[in-house]
Protein backbone atom coordinates (compact mmCIF):
# COMPACT_ATOMS: atom_id res chain seq x y z
CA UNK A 1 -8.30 -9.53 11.26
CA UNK A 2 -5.72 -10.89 13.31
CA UNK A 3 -2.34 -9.36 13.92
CA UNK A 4 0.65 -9.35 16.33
CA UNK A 5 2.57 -6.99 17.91
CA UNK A 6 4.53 -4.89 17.93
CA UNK A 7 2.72 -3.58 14.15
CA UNK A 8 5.82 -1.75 13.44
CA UNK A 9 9.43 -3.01 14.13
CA UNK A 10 11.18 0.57 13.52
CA UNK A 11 11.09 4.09 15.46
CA UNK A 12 7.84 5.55 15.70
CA UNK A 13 7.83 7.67 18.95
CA UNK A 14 5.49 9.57 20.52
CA UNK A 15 2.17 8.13 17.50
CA UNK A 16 -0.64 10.31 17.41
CA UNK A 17 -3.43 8.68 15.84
CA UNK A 18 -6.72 10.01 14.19
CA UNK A 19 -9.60 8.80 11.72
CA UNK A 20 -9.84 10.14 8.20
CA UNK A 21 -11.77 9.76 5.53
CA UNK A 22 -12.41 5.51 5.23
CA UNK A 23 -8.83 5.10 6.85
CA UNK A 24 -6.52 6.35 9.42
CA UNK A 25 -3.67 9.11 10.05
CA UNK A 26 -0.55 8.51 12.11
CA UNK A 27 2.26 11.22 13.03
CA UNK A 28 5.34 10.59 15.08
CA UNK A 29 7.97 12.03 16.78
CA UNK A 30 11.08 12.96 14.21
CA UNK A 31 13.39 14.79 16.45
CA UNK A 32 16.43 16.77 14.42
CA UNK A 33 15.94 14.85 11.25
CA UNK A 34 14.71 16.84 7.63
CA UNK A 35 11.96 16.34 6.51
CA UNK A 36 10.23 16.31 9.64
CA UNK A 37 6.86 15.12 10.78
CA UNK A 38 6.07 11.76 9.04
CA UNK A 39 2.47 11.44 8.26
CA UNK A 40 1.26 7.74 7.75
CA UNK A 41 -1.91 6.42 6.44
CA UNK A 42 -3.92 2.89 6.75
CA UNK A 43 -6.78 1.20 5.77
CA UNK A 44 -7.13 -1.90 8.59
CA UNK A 45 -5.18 0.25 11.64
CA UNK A 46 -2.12 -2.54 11.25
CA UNK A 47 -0.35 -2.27 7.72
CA UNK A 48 0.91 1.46 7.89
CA UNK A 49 2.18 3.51 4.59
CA UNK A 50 4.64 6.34 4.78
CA UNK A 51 2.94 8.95 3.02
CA UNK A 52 4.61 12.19 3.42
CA UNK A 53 6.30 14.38 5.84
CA UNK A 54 4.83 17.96 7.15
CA UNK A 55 7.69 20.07 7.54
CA UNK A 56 9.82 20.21 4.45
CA UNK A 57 12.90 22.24 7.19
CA UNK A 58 13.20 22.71 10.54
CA UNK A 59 12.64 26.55 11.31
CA UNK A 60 15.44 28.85 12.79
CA UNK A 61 18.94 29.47 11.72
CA UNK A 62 20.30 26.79 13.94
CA UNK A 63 18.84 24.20 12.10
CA UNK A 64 21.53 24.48 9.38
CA UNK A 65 24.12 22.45 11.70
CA UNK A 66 23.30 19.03 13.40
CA UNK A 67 21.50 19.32 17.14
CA UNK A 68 21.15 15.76 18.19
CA UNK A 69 17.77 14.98 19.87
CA UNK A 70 16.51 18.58 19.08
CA UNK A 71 13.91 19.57 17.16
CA UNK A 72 10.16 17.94 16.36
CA UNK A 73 8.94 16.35 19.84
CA UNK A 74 5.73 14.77 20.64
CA UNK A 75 3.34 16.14 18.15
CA UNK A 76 -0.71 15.38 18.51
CA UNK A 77 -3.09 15.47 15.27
CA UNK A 78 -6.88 16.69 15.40
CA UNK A 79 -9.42 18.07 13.42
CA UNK A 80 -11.98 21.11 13.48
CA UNK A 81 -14.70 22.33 11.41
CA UNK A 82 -13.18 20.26 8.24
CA UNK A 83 -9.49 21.46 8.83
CA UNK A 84 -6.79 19.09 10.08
CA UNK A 85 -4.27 20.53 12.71
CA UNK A 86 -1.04 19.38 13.98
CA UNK A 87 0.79 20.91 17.04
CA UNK A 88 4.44 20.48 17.06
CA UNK A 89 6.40 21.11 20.36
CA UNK A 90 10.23 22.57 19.27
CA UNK A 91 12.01 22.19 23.31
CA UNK A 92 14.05 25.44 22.51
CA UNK A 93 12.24 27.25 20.10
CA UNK A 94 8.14 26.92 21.03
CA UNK A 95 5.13 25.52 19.53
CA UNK A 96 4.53 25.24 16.06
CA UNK A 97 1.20 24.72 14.16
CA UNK A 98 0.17 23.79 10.74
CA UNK A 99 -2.77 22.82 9.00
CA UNK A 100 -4.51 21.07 6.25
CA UNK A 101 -8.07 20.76 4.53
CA UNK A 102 -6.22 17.57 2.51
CA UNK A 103 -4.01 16.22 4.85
CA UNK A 104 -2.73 13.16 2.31
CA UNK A 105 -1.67 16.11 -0.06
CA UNK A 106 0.08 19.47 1.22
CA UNK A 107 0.15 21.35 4.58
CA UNK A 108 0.31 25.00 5.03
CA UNK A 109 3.77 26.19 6.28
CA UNK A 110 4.15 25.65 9.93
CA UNK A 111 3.93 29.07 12.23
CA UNK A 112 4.97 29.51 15.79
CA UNK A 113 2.37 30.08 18.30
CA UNK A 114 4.03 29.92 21.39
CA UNK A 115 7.52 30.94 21.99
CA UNK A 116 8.67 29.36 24.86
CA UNK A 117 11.30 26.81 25.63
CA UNK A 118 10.84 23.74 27.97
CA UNK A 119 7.25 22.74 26.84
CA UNK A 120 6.75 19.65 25.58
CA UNK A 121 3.68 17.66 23.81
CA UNK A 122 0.99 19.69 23.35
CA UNK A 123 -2.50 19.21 22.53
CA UNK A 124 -5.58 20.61 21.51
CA UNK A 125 -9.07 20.36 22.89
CA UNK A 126 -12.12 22.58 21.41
CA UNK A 127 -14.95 23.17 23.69
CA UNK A 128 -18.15 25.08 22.43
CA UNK A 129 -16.21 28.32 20.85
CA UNK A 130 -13.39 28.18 22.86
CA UNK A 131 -9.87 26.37 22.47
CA UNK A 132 -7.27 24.84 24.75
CA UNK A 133 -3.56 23.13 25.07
CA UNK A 134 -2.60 20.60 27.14
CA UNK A 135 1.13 20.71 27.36
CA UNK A 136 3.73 18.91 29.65
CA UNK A 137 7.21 20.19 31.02
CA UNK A 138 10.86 19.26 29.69
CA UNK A 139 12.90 19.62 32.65
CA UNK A 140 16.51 19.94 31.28
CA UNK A 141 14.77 22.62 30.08
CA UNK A 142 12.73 24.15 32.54
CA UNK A 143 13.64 23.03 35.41
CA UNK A 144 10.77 20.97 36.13
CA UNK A 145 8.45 18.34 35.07
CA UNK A 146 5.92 15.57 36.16
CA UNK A 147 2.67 18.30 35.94
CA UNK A 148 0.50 19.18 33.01
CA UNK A 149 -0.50 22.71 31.75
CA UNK A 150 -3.06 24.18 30.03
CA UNK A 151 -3.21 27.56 28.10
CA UNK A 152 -6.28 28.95 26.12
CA UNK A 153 -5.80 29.24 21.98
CA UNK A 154 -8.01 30.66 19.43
CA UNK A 155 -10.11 28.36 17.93
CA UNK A 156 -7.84 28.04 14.55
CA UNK A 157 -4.57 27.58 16.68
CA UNK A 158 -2.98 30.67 15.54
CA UNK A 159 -2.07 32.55 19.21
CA UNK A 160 -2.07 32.13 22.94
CA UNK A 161 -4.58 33.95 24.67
CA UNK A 162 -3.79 33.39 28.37
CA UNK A 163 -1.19 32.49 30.87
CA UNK A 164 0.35 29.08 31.46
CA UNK A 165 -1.50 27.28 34.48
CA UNK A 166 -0.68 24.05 35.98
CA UNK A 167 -3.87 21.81 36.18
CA UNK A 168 -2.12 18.54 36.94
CA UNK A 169 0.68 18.04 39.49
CA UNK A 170 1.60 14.42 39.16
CA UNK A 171 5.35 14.80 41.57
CA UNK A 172 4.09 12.41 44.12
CA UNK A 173 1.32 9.82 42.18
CA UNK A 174 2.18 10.14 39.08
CA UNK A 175 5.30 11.42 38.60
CA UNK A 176 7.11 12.27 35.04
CA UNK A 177 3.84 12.01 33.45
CA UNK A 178 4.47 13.57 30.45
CA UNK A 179 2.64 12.79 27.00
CA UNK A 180 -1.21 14.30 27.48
CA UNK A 181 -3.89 13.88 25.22
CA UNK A 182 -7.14 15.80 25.51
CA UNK A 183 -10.37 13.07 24.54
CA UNK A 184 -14.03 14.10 25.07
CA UNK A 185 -15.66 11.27 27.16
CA UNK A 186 -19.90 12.06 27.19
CA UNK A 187 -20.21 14.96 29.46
CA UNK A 188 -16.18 14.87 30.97
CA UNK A 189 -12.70 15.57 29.83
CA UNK A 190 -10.81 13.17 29.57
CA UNK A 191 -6.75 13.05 29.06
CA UNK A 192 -4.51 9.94 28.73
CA UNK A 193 -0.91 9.99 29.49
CA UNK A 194 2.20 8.21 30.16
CA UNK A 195 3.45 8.31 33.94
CA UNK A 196 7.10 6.44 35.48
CA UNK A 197 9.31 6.86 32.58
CA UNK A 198 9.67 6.13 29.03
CA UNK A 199 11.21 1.99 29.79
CA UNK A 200 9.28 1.08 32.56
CA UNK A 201 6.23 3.59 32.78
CA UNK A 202 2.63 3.12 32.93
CA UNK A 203 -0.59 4.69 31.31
CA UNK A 204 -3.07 7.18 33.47
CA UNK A 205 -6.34 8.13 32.11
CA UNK A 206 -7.56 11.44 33.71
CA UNK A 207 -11.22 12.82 34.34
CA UNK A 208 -12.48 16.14 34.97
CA UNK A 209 -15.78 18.46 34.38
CA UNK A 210 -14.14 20.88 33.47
CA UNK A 211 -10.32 21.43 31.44
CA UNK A 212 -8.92 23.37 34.62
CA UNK A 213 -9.65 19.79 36.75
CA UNK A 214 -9.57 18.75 39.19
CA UNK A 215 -8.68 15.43 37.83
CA UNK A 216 -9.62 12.01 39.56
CA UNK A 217 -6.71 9.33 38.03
CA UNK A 218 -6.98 6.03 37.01
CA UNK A 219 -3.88 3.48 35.85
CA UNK A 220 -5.66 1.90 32.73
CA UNK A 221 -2.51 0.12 31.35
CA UNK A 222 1.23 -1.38 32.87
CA UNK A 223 3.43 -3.85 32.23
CA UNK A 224 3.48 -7.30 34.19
CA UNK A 225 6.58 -9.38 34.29
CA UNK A 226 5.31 -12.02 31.47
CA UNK A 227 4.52 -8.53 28.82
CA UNK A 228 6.97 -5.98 27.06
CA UNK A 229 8.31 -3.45 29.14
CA UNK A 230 6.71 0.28 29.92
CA UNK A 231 3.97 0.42 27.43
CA UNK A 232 4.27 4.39 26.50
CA UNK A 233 2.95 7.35 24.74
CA UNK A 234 -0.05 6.94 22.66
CA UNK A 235 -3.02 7.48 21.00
CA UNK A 236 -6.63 6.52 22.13
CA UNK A 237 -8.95 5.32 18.61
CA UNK A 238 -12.88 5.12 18.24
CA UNK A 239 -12.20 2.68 14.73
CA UNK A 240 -16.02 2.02 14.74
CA UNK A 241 -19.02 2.72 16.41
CA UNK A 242 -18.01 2.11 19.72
CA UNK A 243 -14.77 -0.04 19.19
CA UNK A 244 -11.88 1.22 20.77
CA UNK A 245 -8.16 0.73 20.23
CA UNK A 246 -4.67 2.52 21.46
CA UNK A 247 -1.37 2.79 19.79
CA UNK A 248 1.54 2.96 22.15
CA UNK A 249 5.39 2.64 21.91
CA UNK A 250 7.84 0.11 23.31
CA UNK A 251 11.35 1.15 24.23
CA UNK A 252 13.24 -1.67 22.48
CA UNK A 253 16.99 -1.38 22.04
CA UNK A 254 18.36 -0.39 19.11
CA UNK A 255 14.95 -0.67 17.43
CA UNK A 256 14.23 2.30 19.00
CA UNK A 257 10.59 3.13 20.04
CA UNK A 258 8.48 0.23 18.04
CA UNK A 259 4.45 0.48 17.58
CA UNK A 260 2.41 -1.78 19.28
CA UNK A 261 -1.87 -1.90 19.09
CA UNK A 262 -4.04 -2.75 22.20
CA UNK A 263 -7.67 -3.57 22.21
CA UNK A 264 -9.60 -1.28 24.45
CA UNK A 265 -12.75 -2.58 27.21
CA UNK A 266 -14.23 0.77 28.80
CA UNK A 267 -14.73 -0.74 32.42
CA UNK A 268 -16.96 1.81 34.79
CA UNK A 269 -16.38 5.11 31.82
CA UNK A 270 -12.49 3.64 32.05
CA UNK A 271 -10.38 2.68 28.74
CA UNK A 272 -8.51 -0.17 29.71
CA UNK A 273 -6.45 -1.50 27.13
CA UNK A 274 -4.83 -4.53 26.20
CA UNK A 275 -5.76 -8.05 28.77
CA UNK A 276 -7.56 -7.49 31.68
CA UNK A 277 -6.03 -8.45 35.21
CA UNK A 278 -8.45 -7.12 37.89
CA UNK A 279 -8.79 -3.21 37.05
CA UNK A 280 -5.64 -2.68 34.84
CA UNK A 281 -4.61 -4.11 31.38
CA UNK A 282 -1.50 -6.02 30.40
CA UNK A 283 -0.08 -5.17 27.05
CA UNK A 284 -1.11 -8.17 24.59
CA UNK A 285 1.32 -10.08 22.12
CA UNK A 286 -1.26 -11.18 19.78
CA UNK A 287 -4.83 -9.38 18.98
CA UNK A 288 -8.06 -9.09 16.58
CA UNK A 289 -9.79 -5.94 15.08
CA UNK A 290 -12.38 -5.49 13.08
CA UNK A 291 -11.63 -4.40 10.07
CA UNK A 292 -10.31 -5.44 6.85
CA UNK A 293 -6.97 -6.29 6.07
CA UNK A 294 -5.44 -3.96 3.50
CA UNK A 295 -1.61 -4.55 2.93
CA UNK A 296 0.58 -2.03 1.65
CA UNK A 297 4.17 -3.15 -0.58
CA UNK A 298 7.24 -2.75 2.15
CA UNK A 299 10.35 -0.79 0.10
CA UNK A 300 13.15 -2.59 0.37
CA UNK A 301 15.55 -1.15 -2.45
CA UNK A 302 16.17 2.10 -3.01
CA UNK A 303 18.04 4.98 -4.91
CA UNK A 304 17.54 2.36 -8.36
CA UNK A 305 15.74 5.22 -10.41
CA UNK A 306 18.00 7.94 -8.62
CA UNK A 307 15.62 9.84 -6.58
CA UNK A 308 15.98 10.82 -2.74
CA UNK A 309 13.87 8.06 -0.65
CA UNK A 310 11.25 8.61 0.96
CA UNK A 311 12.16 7.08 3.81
CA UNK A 312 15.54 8.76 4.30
CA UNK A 313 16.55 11.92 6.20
CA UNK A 314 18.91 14.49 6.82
CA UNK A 315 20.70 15.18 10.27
CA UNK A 316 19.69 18.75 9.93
CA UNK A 317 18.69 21.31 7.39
CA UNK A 318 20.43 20.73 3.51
CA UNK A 319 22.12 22.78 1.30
CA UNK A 320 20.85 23.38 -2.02
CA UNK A 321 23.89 21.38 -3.75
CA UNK A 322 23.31 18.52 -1.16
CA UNK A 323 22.70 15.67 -3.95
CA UNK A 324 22.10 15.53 -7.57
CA UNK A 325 20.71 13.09 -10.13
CA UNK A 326 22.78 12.24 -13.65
CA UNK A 327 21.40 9.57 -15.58
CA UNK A 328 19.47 7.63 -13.27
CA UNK A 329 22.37 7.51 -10.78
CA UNK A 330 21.81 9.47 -7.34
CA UNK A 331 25.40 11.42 -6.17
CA UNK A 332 25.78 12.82 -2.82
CA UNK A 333 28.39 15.50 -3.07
CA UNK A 334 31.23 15.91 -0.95
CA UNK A 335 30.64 19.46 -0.09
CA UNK A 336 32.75 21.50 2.26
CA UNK A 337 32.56 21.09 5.75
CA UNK A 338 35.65 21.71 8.52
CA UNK A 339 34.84 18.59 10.52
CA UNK A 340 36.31 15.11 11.43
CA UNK A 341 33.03 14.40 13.80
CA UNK A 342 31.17 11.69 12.73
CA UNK A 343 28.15 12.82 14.98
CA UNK A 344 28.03 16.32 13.22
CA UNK A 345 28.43 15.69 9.24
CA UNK A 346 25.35 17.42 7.79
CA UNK A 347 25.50 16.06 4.47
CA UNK A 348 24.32 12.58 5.59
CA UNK A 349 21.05 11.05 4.86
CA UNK A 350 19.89 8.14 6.89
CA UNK A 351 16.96 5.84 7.51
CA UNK A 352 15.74 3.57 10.50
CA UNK A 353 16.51 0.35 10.92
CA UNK A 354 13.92 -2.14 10.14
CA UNK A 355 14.03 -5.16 12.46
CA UNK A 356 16.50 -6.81 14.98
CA UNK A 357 17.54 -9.10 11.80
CA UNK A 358 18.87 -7.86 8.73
CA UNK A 359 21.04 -7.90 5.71
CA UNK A 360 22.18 -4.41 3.96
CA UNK A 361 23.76 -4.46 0.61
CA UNK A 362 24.77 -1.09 -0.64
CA UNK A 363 26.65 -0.41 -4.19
CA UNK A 364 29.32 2.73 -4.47
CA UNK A 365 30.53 4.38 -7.34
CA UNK A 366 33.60 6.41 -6.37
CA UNK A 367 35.30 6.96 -9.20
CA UNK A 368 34.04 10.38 -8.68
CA UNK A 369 35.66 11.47 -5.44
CA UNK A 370 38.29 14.22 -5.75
CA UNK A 371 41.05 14.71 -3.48
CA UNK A 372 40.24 15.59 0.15
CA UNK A 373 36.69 13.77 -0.46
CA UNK A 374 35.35 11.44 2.04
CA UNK A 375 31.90 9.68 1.95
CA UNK A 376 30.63 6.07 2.98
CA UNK A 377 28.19 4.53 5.26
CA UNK A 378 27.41 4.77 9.15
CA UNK A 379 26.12 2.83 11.24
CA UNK A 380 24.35 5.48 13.73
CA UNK A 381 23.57 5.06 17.41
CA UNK A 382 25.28 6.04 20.65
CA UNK A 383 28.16 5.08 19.05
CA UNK A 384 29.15 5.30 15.73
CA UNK A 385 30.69 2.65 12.98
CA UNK A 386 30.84 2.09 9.39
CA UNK A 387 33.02 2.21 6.87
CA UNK A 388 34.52 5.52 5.05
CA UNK A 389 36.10 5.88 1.66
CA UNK A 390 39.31 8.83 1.20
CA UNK A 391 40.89 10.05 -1.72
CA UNK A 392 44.11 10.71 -0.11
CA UNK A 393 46.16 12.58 -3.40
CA UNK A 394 44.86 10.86 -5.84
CA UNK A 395 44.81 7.50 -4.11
CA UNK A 396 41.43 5.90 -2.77
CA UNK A 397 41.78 4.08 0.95
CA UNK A 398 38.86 2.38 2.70
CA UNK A 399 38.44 2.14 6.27
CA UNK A 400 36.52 1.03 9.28
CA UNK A 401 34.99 4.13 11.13
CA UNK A 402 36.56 3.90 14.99
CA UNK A 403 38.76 0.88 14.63
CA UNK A 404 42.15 1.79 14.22
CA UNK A 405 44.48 -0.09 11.81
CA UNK A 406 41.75 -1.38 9.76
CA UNK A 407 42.46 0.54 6.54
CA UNK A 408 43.64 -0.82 2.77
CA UNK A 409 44.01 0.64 -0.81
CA UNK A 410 41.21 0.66 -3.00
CA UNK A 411 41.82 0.62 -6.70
CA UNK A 412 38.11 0.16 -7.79
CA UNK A 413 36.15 2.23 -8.71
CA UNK A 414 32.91 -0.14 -7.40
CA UNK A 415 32.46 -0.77 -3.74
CA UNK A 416 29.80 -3.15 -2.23
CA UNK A 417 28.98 -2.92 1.36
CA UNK A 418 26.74 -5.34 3.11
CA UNK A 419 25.99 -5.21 7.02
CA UNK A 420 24.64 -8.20 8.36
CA UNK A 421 22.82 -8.24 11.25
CA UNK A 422 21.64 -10.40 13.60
CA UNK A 423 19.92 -9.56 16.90
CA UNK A 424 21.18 -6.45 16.39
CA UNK A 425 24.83 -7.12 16.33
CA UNK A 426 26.35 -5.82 12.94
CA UNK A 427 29.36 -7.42 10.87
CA UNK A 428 30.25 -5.36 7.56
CA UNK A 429 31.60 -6.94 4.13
CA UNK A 430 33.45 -5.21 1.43
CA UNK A 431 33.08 -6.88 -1.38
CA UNK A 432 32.26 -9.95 -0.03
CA UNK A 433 35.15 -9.87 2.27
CA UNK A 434 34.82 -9.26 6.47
CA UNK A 435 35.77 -5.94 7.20
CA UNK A 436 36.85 -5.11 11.13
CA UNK A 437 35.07 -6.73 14.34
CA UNK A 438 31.60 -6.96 14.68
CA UNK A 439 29.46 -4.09 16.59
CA UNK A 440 26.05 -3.33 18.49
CA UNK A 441 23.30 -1.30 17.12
CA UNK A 442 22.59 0.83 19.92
CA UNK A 443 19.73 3.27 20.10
CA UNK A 444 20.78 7.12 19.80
CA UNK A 445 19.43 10.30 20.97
CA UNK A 446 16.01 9.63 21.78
CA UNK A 447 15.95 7.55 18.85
CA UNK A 448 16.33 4.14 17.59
CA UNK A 449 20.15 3.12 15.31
CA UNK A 450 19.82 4.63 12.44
CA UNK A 451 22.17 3.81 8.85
CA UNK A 452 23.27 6.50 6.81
CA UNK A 453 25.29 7.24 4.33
CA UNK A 454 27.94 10.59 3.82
CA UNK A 455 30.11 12.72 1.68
CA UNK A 456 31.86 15.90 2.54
CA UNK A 457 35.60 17.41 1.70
CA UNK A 458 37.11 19.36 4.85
CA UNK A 459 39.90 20.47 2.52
CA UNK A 460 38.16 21.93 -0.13
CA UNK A 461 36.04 25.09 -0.20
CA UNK A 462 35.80 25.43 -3.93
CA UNK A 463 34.51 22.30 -6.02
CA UNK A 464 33.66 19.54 -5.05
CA UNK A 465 33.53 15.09 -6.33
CA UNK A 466 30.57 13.00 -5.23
CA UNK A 467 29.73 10.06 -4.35
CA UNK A 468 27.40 7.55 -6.78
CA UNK A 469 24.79 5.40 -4.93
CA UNK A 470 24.01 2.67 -7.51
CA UNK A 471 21.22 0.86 -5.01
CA UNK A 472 20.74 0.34 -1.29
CA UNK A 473 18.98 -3.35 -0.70
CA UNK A 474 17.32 -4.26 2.67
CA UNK A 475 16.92 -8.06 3.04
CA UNK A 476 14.41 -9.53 5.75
C-alpha cells in the first residue's frame, strides 16, 4: 500500500504508537482539553479512527477553570503480561497511570504515581522482574532540561521505588532532547528521542547495556533543505516480522503538529528512518508498507442527531449543566461565568482543524438566548476571532470577536455561519453575507488553531437560555 505524507493533516503531538490485537494503537498529546488522552486505532498503520479518549477529567481542583497548554503532555503506551499501560506526564501535578486489559473498551481511572512537577514524557521499560521510567525535564518548570532520567517502578506502575537519577546529559551534543522512548534492541537498550527543538530538531537513537547507560548516540533522522522541517517526537513500530516503521510529528502552522510515517532500514543495529543519505535519513513525502489498506469513513457533520462529538473538547473540566439534548437538537447553555476573556470561557467545546483548506458551515438557533446571554463561534489560536451573538434587553446583536465596529441587529432567530478557508487564512459569512476582514489561523498553546463554539451569561447567576446547534458541516 502506498500512501503520502503527512497521514494526518490535524494535531496529533507527541504519537505513541503500539501493536494490538490484528491492528494498531495510537495516543497523543491533548494538553488542557476534556476528555483527554485520545486513543486511535488502525488496521493498515495509515487510515487512523478516533476511538475513544482515556481520561474522562483532568484530575485536581484546578482543572475546573481554563490553564492553557497545561495538562496531558507526552504520554507513551506499552503493554505487560496482557495489561495495557499508559503513562501520562501532568507538568504541575506528576505522573499519572492507567490501565487496561481491553484497551478499545474502558480504562481504569487514572492514579498518580509520581508527584512531582517539571517532568515531562515518561516511559516505561520492564526488564526481567524489575521496572523503569525514562522521563525528560520541563525547564520553565524545573529549571532545567536537555538530560534524561530514570527512576525504578513496580512492575504494575503503581509507585516509585527510588530516587530520580540523570542517565543522559545531552547540554552540549544533544541538547533539549526531550521525548524518550525505552525499545529493547537483542541484548541492548535502546531509547529514541527528539534533540534541537520541536521546528527544526533532529532524531537520536541511544544504546546502552544496561538502563543506567552509558549511552553511545547516533542521529538516525533530520531534515535536509528539500524535506519538511524538524521531524519530531515519535514512535518506533515492528508492523511485521522484522518491518519497521516510525510515526513522528511536523510542526506545521496553524495545523498544528501533523502525523507523518517513515519507513525504517536498521543500518549496523541503527533504525534509520525515512531516505537514506550516507548514515542519516531524510524524512520522505511519499512511501509503501506492507499491509492492507483498510479505510475508515472521515466525520464531517456533526451535532445532526444531537449528541456531543466525538471529536470535540472542552477547554477545561465541565459542569454538569454544560449542554443538554431536546428533541434531537444539541443546546449549549449559557451558564454563569464573570468573564469577558475569550481565552478563559469554560463552557466552550472545540475541535481541530482539519487541513490548510476548508469550508465550515455552522447553523444557530438562538431564539433561546435570554438576556445577558452570549454564545457563538471562535476561531482559536494565538489570537482569537469569530463571531458572538448578545441578547442585549431583549434585543439580539451579532458581532465580529476583536474587530471593533463590526456589529448589527439580528432579528432571526436562525443564524448560519460559514468560515472559509484557504491556506489557512479565514473569511466568515453570516448568512451568506461577508462578515469583518479576513484572519490567520495561527497555532495556539502548544497546539494547532482550534474552532469552537460558546455560551455563557456574566450577568446572570440564576437561570440560564442556550444556545441550539442545528449541524456543524466541514467541507474538504
Amino acid at each position: 500500500m502506498k500512501y503520502k505524507n503527512p497521514i494526518l493533516s490535524f494535531d496529533c503531538s507527541d504519537p505513541d504508537v503500539l501493536p494490538y490485537k490484528k491492528g494498531f494503537l495510537m495516543i497523543t498529546s491533548s494538553f488542557h482539553f476534556v476528555p483527554g488522552l485520545p486513543l486511535y486505532y488502525s488496521e493498515d498503520l495509515v487510515h487512523w479512527k478516533l476511538v475513544r479518549y482515556i481520561f474522562d477529567r483532568l484530575p485536581t481542583k484546578k482543572y475546573r477553570a481554563v490553564h492553557l497548554g497545561h495538562g496531558i503532555w507526552a504520554p507513551s503506551i506499552r503493554e505487560h503480561n496482557g495489561i495495557y499501560y499508559v503513562v501520562v506526564p501532568f507538568p504541575d501535578e506528576g505522573i499519572y497511570v492507567s490501565e487496561s486489559k481491553n484497551p478499545l473498551k474502558s480504562w481504569s481511572k487514572p492514579r498518580r504515581i509520581w508527584k512531582t512537577k517539571g517532568i515531562e514524557d515518561p516511559c516505561p521499560i520492564w526488564i526481567k522482574d524489575k521496572a523503569y521510567l525514562v522521563v525528560a525535564f520541563i525547564k520553565s518548570r524545573i529549571g532545567f532540561n536537555s538530560k534524561l532520567g530514570l527512576v525504578e517502578v513496580d512492575s504494575k506502575l503503581r509507585k516509585v521505588l527510588s530516587p530520580l537519577k540523570i542517565i543522559y546529559d545531552g547540554t552540549k551534543e544533544n541538547p533539549t532532547i526531550e521525548g524518550p522512548k525505552f525499545y529493547h534492541d537483542q541484548e541492548k537498550i535502546m531509547i529514541l528521542a527528539p534533540a534541537g527543538g520541536v521546528e527544526h530538531g533532529y532524531q537520536i537513537a541511544m544504546k546502552a547495556s544496561s538502563v543506567f547507560g552509558p549511552y553511545e548516540y547516533k542521529v538516525i533522522l533530520k531534515e535536509f533543505p528539500d524535506t519538511i522541517n524538524g521531524p519530531h517526537q515519535g514512535a518506533l513500530v515492528e508492523y511485521k516480522k522484522d518491518k519497521y516503521v516510525f510515526f513522528h510529528f511536523q510542526d506545521d502552522e496553524g495545523l498544528g503538529r501533523i502525523l507523518h510515517l517513515q519507513p525504517v532500514t536498521w543500518i549496523n543495529g541503527w533504525p534509520i528512518p525515512g531516505e537514506i543519505r550516507g548514515q542519516v535519513g531524510a524524512p520522505i513525502k511519499e512511501g509503501e508498507i506492507y499491509l492492507d489498506e483498510k479505510k475508515y469513513p472521515i466525520q464531517k457533520k456533526f451535532f445532526i442527531d444531537g449528541s456531543f462529538p466525538l471529536e470535540f473538547q472542552y477547554p477545561c473540566n465541565p459542569r454538569k449543566n454544560s449542554y443538554q439534548k431536546e428533541k434531537n437538537l444539541f443546546f449549549l447553555n449559557a451558564i454563569y461565568q464573570k468573564t469577558y476573556q475569550k481565552k478563559s470561557i469554560q463552557n466552550c467545546i472545540s475541535t481541530k482543524i482539519p487541513c490548510k483548506n476548508f469550508v465550515m458551515k455552522v447553523c444557530f438557533a438562538i431564539e433561546n438566548l435570554k438576556d445577558g446571554d452570549e454564545g457563538g463561534l471562535l476561531m482559536m489560536g494565538e489570537d482569537y476571532s469569530g463571531i458572538s451573538i448578545k441578547n442585549v434587553k431583549g434585543k439580539k446583536y451579532i458581532e465580529k470577536i476583536d474587530e471593533k465596529g463590526c456589529r448589527s441587529e439580528f432579528n432571526e432567530n436562525t443564524c448560519n455561519v460559514y468560515v472559509a478557508v484557504h491556506n489557512l487564512r479565514a473569511q466568515i459569512f453570516v448568512n451568506e453575507k461577508k462578515f469583518g476582514n479576513t484572519f490567520v489561523l495561527t497555532k495556539g498553546n502548544w497546539v494547532g488553531h482550534r474552532i469552537g463554539i460558546y455560551a455563557f451569561n456574566a450577568k446572570h447567576k440564576k437561570g440560564f437560555g442556550k444556545l441550539g446547534i442545528y449541524f456543524v458541516r466541514f467541507d474538504y
